[in-house]
Protein backbone atom coordinates (compact mmCIF):
# COMPACT_ATOMS: atom_id res chain seq x y z
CA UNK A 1 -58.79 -21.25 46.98
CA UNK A 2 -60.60 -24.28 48.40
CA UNK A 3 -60.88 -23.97 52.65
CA UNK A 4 -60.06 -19.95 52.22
CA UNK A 5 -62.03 -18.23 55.03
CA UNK A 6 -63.65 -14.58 54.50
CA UNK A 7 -63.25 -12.18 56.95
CA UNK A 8 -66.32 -12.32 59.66
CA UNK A 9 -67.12 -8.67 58.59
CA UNK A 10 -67.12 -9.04 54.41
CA UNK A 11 -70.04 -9.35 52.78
CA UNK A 12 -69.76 -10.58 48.76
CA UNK A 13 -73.34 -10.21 46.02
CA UNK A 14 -73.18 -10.10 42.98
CA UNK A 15 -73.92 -12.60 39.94
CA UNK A 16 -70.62 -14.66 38.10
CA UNK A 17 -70.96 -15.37 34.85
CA UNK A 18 -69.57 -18.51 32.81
CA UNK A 19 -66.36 -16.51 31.79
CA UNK A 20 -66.08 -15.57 34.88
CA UNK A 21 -67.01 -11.67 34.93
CA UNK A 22 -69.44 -10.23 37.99
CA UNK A 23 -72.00 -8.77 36.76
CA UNK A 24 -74.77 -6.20 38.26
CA UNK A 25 -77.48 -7.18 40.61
CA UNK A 26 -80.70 -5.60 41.52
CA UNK A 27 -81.76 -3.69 44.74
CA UNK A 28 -77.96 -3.35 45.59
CA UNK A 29 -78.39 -0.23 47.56
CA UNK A 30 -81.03 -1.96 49.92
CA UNK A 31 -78.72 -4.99 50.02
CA UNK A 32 -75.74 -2.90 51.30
CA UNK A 33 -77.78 -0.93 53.72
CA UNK A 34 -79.04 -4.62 55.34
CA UNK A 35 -75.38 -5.61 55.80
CA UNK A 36 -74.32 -2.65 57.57
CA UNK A 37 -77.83 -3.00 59.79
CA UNK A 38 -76.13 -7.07 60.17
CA UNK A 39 -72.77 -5.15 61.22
CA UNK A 40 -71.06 -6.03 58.15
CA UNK A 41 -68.19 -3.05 57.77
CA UNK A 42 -67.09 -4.28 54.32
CA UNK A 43 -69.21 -4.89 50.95
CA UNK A 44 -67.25 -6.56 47.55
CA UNK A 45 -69.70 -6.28 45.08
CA UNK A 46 -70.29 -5.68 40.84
CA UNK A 47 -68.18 -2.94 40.15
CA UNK A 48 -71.34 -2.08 37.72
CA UNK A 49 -73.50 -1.25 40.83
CA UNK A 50 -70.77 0.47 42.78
CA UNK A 51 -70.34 2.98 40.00
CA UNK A 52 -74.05 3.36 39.98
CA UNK A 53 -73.94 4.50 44.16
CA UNK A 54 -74.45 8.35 43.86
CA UNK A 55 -72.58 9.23 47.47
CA UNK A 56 -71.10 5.52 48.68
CA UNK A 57 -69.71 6.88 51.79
CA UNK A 58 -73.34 7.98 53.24
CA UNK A 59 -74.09 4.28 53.57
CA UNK A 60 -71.65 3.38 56.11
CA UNK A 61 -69.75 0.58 55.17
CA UNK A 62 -66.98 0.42 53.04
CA UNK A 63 -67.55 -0.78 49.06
CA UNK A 64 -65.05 -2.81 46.81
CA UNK A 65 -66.09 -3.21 43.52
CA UNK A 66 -64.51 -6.24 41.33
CA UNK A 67 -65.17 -6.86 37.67
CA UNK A 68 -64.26 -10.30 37.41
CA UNK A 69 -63.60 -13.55 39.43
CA UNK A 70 -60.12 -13.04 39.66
CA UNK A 71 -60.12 -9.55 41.17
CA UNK A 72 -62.62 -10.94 43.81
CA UNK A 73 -59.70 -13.22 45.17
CA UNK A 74 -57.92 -10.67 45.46
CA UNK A 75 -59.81 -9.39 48.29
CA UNK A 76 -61.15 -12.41 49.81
């Protein structure tokens, strides 16, 4: 996946652990909220946090939620 460009409007956060899952991060709300103020239209993030989002579509932007490494490809 070496040289693979992200689209101009994704934004990725999270944390990756040694076996390779994503795990939660803190503030991810405020994080999310800053990107879509930045014009990002697309957030892939802990699937932790976006399961913690009470009503995702008020912030704007659109959320993709990976558990591990490999599912994060996926969208990249």
């Amino acid at each position: 996946y070496k040289n693979r460009h992200v689209d101009a409007g994704t934004i990725v956060f999270g944390e990756a652990g040694l076996t390779g899952e994503i795990r939660g991060v803190s503030q991810a709300e405020q994080r999310i909220r800053e990107a879509k103020k930045m014009g990002f239209t697309r957030c892939i993030m802990p699937q932790s946090n976006v399961d913690g989002i009470i009503e995702p579509e008020k912030l704007g932007i659109r959320l993709v939620g990976v558990s591990n490494v490999a599912e994060l490809l996926q969208y990249i």
